[in-house]
PDB file of N, CA and C in Angstrom:
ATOM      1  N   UNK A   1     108.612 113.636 123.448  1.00  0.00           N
ATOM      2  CA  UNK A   1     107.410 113.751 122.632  1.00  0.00           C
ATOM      3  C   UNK A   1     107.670 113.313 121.184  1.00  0.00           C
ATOM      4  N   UNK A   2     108.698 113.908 120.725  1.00  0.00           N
ATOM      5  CA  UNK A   2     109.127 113.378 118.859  1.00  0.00           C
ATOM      6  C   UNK A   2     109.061 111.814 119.329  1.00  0.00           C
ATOM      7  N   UNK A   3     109.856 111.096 119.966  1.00  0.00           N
ATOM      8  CA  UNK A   3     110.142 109.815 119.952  1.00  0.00           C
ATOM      9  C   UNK A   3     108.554 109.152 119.799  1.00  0.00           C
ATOM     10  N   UNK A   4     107.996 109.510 120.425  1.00  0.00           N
ATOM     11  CA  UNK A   4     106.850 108.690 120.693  1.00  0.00           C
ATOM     12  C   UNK A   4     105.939 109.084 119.226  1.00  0.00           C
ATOM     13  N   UNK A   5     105.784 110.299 118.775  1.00  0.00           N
ATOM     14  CA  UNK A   5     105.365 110.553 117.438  1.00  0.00           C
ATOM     15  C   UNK A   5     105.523 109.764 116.688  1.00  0.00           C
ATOM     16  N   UNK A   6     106.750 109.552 116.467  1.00  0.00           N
ATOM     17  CA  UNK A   6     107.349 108.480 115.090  1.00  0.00           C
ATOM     18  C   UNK A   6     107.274 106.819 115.578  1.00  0.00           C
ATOM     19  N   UNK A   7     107.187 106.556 116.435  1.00  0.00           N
ATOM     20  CA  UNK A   7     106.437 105.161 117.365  1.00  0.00           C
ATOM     21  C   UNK A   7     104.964 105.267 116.733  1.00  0.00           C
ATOM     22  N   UNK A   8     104.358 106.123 116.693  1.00  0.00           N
ATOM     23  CA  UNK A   8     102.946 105.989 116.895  1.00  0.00           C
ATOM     24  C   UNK A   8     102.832 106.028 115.284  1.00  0.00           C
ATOM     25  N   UNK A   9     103.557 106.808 114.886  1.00  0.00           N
ATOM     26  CA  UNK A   9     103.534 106.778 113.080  1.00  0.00           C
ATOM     27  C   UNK A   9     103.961 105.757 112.390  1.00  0.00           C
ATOM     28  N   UNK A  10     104.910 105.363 112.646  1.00  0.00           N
ATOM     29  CA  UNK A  10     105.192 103.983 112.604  1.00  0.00           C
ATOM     30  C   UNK A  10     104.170 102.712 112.553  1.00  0.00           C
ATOM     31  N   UNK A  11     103.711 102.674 113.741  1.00  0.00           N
ATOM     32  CA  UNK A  11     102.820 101.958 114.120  1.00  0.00           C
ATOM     33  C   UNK A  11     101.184 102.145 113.140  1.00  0.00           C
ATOM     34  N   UNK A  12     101.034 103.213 113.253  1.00  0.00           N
ATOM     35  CA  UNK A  12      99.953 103.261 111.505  1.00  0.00           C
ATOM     36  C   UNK A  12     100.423 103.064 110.386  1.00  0.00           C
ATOM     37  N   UNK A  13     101.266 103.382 110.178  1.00  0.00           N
ATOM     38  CA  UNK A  13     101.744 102.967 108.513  1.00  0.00           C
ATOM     39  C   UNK A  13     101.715 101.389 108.668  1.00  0.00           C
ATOM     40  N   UNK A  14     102.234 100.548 109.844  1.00  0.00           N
ATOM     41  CA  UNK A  14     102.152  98.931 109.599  1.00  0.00           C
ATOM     42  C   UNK A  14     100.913  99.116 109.466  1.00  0.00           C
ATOM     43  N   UNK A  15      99.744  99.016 110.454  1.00  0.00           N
ATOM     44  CA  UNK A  15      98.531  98.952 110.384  1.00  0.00           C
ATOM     45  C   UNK A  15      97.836  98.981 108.911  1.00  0.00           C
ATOM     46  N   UNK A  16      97.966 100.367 108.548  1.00  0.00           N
ATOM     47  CA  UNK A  16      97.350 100.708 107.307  1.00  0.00           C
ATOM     48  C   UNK A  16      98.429  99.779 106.108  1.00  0.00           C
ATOM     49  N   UNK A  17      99.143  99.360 106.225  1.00  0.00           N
ATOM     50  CA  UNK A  17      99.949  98.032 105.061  1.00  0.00           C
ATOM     51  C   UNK A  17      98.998  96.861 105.411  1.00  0.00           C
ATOM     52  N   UNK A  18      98.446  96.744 106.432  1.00  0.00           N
ATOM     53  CA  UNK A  18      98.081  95.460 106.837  1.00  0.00           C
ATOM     54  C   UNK A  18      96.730  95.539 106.421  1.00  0.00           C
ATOM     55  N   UNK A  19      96.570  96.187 106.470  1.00  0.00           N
ATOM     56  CA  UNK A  19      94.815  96.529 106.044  1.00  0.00           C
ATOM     57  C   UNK A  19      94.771  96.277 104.227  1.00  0.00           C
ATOM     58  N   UNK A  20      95.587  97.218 104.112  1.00  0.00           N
ATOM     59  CA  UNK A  20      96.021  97.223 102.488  1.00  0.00           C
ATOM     60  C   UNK A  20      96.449  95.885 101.680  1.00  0.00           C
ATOM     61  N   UNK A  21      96.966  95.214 102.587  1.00  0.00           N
ATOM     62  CA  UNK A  21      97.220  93.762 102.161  1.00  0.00           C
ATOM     63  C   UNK A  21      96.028  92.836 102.155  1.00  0.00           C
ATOM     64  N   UNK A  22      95.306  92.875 103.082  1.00  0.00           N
ATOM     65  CA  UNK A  22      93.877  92.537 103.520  1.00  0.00           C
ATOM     66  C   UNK A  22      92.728  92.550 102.155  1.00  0.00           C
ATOM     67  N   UNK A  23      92.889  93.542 102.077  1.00  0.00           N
ATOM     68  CA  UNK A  23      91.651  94.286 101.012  1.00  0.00           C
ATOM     69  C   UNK A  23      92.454  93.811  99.635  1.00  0.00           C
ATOM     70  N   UNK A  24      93.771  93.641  99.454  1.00  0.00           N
ATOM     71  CA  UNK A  24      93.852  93.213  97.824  1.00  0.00           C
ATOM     72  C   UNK A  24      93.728  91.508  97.705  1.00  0.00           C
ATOM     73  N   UNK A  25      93.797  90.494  99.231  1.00  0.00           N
ATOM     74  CA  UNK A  25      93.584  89.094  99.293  1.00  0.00           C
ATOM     75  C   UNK A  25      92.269  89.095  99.016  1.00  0.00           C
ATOM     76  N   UNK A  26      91.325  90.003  99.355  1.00  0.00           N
ATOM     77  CA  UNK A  26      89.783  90.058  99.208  1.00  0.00           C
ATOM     78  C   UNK A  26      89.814  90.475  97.905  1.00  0.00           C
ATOM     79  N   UNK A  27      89.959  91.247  97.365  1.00  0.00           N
ATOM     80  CA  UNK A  27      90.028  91.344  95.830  1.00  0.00           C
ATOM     81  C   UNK A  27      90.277  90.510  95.018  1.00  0.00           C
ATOM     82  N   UNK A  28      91.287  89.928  95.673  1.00  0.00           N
ATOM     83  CA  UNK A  28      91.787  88.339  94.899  1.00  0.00           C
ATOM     84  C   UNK A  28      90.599  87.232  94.956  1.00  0.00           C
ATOM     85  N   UNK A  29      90.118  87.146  96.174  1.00  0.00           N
ATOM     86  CA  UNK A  29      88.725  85.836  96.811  1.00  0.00           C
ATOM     87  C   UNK A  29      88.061  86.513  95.797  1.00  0.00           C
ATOM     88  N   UNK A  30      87.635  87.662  95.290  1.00  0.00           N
ATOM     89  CA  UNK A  30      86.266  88.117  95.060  1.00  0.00           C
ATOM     90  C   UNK A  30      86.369  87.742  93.499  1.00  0.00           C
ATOM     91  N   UNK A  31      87.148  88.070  93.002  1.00  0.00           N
ATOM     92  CA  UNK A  31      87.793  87.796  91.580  1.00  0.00           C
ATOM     93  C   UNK A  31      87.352  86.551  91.099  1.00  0.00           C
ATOM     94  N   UNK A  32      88.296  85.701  91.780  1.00  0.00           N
ATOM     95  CA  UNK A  32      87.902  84.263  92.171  1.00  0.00           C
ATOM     96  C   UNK A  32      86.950  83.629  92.121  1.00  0.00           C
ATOM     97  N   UNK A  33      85.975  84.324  92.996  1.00  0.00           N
ATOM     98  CA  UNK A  33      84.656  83.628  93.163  1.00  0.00           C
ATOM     99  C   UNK A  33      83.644  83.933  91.890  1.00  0.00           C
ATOM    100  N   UNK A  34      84.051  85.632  91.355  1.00  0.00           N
ATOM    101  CA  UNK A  34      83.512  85.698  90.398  1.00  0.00           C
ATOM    102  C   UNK A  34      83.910  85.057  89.043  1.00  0.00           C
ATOM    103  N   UNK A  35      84.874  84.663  89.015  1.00  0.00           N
ATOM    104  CA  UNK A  35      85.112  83.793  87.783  1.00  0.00           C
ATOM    105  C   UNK A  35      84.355  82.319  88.049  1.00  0.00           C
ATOM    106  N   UNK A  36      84.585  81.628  89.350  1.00  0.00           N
ATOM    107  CA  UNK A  36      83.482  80.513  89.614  1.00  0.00           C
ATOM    108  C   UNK A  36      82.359  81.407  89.119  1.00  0.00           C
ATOM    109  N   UNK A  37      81.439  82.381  89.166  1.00  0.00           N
ATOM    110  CA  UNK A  37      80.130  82.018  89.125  1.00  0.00           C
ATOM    111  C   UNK A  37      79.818  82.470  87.643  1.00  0.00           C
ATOM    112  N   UNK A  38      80.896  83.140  86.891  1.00  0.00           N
ATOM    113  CA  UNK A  38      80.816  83.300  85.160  1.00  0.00           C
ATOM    114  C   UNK A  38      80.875  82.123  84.820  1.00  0.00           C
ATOM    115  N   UNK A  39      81.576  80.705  85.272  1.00  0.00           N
ATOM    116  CA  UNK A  39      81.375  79.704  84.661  1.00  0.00           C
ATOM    117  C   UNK A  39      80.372  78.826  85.013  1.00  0.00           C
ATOM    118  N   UNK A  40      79.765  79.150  86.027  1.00  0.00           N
ATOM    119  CA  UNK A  40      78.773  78.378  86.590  1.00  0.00           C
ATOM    120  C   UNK A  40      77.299  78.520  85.452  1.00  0.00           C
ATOM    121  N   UNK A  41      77.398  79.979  85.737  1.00  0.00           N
ATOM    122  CA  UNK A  41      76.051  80.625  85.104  1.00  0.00           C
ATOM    123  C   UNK A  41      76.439  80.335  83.366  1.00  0.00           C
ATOM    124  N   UNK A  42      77.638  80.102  82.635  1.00  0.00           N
ATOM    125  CA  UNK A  42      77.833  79.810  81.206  1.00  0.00           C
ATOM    126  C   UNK A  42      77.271  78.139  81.088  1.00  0.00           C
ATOM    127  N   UNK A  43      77.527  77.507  81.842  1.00  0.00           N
ATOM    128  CA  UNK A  43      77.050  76.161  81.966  1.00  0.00           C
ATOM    129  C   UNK A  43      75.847  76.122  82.439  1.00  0.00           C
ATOM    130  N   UNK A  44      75.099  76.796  82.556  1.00  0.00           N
ATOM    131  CA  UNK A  44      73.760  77.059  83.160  1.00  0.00           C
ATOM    132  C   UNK A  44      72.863  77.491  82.039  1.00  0.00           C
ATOM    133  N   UNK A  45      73.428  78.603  81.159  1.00  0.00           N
ATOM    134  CA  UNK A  45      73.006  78.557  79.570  1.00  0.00           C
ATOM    135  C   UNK A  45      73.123  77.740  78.411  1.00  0.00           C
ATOM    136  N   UNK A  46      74.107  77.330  78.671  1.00  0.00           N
ATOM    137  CA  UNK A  46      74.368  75.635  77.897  1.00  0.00           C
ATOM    138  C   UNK A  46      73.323  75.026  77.906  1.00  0.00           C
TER     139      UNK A  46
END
């Protein structure tokens, strides 16, 4: 029973890293995109 505990715990902590890695590349795109559209919309007031 322990063995398989720490398998299975194991196995969420990758998961939840992977997720976690996920969500800060999206943070990064979102960033991103929002700096495209601050310059879009500054050239748009121009």
């Amino acid at each position: 029973m322990e063995l398989l505990q720490t398998e299975f715990k194991k196995e969420i902590k990758e998961v939840i890293n992977k997720i976690t890695m996920e969500k800060t590349e999206l943070q990064g795109d979102s960033k991103t995109i929002n700096t495209k559209l601050d310059g879009v919309s500054d050239r748009i007031r121009l």
